[in-house]
Protein backbone atom coordinates (compact mmCIF):
# COMPACT_ATOMS: atom_id res chain seq x y z
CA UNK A 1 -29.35 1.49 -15.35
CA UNK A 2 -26.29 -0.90 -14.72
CA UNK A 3 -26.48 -4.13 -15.37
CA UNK A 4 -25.25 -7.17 -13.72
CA UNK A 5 -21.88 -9.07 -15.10
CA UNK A 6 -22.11 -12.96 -14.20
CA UNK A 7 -18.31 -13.01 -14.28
CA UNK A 8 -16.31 -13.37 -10.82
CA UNK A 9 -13.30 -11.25 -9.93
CA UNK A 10 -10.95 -11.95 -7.66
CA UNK A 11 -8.45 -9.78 -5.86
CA UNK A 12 -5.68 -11.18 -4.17
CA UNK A 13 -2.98 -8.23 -2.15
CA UNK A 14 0.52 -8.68 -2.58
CA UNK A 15 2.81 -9.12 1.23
CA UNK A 16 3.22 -6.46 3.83
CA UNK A 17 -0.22 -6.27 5.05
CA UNK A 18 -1.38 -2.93 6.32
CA UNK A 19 -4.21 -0.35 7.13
CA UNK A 20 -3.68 0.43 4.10
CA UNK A 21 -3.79 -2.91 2.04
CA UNK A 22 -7.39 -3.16 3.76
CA UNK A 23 -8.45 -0.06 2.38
CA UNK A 24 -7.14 -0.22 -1.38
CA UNK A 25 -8.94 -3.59 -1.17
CA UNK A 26 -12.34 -2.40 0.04
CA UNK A 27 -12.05 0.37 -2.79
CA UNK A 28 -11.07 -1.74 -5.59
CA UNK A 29 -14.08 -4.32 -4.31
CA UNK A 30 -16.59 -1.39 -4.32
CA UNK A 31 -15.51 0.26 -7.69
CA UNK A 32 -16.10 -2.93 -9.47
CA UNK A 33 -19.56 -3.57 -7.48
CA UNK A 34 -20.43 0.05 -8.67
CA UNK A 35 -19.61 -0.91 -12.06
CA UNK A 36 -22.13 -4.18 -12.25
CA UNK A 37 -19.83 -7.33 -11.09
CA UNK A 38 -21.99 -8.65 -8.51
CA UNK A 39 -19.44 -11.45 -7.07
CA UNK A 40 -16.14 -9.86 -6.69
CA UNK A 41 -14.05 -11.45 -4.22
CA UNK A 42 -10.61 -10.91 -1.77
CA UNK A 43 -8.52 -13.56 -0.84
CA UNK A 44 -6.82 -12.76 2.32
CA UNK A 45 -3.36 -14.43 3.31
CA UNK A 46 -0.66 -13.86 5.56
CA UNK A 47 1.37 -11.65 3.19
CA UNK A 48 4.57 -13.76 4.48
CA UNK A 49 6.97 -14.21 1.73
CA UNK A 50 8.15 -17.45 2.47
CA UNK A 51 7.89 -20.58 -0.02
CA UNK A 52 5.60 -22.02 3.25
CA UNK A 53 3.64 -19.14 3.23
CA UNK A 54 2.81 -18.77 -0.30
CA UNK A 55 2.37 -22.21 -0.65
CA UNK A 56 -0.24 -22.62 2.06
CA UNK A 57 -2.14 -19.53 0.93
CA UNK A 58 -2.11 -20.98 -2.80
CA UNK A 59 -3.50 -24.60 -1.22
CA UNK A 60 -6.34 -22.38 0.32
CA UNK A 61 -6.93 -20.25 -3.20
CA UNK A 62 -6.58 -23.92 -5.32
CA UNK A 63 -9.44 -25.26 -3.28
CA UNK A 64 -11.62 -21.79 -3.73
CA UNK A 65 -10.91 -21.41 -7.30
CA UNK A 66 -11.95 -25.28 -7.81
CA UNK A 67 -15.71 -24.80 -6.31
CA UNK A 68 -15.81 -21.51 -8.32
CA UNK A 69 -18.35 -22.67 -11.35
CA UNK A 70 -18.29 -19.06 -12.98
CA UNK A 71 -15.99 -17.12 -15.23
CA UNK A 72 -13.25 -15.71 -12.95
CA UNK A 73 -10.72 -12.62 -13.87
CA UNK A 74 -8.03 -12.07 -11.32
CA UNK A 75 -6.56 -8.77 -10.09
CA UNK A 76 -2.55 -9.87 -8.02
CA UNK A 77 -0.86 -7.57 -6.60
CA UNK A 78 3.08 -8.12 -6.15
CA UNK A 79 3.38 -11.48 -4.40
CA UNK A 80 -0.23 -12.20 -4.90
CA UNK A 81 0.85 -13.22 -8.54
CA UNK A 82 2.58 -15.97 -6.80
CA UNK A 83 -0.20 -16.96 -4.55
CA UNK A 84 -2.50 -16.95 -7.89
CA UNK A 85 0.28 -18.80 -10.37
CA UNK A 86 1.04 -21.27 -7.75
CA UNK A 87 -2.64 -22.23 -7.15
CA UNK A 88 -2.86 -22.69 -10.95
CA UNK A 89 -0.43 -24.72 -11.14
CA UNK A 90 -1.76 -27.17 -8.56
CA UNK A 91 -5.30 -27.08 -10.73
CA UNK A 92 -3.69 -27.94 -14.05
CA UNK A 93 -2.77 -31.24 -12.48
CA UNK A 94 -6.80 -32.36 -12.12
CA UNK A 95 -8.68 -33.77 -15.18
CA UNK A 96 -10.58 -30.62 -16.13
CA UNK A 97 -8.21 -27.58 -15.43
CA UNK A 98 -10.45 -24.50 -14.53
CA UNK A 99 -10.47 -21.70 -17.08
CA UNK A 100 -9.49 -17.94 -16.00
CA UNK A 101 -10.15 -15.19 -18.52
CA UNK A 102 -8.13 -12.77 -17.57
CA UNK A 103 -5.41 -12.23 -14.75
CA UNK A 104 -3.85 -8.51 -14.42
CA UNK A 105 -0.81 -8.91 -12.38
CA UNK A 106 0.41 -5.45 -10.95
CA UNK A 107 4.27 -5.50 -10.02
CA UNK A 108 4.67 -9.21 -9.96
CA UNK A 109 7.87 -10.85 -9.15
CA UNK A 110 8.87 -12.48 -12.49
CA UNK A 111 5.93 -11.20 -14.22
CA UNK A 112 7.54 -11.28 -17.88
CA UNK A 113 8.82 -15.02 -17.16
CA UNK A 114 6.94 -17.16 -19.64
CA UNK A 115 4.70 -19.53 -17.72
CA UNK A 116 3.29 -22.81 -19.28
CA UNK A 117 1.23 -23.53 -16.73
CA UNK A 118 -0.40 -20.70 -17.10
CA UNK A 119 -2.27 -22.09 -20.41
CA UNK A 120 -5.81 -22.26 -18.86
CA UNK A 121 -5.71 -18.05 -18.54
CA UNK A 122 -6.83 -16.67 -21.30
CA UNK A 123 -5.29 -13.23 -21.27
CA UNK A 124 -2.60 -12.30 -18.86
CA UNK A 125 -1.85 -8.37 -18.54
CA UNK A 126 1.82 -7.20 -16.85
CA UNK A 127 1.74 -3.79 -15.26
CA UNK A 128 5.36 -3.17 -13.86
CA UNK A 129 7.90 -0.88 -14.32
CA UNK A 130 11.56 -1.50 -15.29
CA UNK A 131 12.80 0.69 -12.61
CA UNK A 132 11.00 -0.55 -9.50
């Protein structure tokens, strides 16, 4: 019997989208489902890396993120991580910043940087490799 995880996770794709993007997404949606997390979410963007682009998509994500009363843990791919980061920072600047517990940022642009902003995430993970 699986049980149910209250928790929220949110997966936001990196640029270039693609067939492919579409499917890893589906995939990584239904694996977690499978696994008990009965509100996982995607956030889709453009996948334009432009400063406009980004910074419309992380308007959009601020906004969702701000209605979202549960315990969220983000999966960002790539540019995602800039979508996610830049939402946050928008957040901090309200009264009651929302909390994240965990964001796992895959091949992020700048991942290592140290980011103050990022205070309200409990746990941030890096996967990248030095020679990408």
């Amino acid at each position: 019997m699986t049980t149910t995880d209250t928790r929220s996770i949110l997966i936001i794709h990196g640029a270039i989208v693609r067939s492919s993007t579409h499917r890893w997404l589906k995939e990584m949606q239904t694996h977690f489902v499978s696994r008990g997390v009965s509100d996982v979410r995607v956030f889709h963007w453009s996948g334009h890396v432009t400063v406009r682009a980004i910074e419309k998509a992380s308007d959009e994500l601020s906004q969702l993120l701000d209605d979202c009363n549960q315990s969220v843990r983000v999966l960002a791919k790539s540019t995602g991580a800039l979508v996610f980061r830049s939402a946050v920072r928008k957040l901090c600047t309200k009264s009651a910043a929302r909390q994240f517990d965990l964001l796992l940022q895959v091949a992020a642009p700048n991942s290592t940087a140290p980011e103050p902003s990022l205070c309200n995430v409990r746990r941030i993970v890096n996967i990248y490799s030095r020679d990408d």
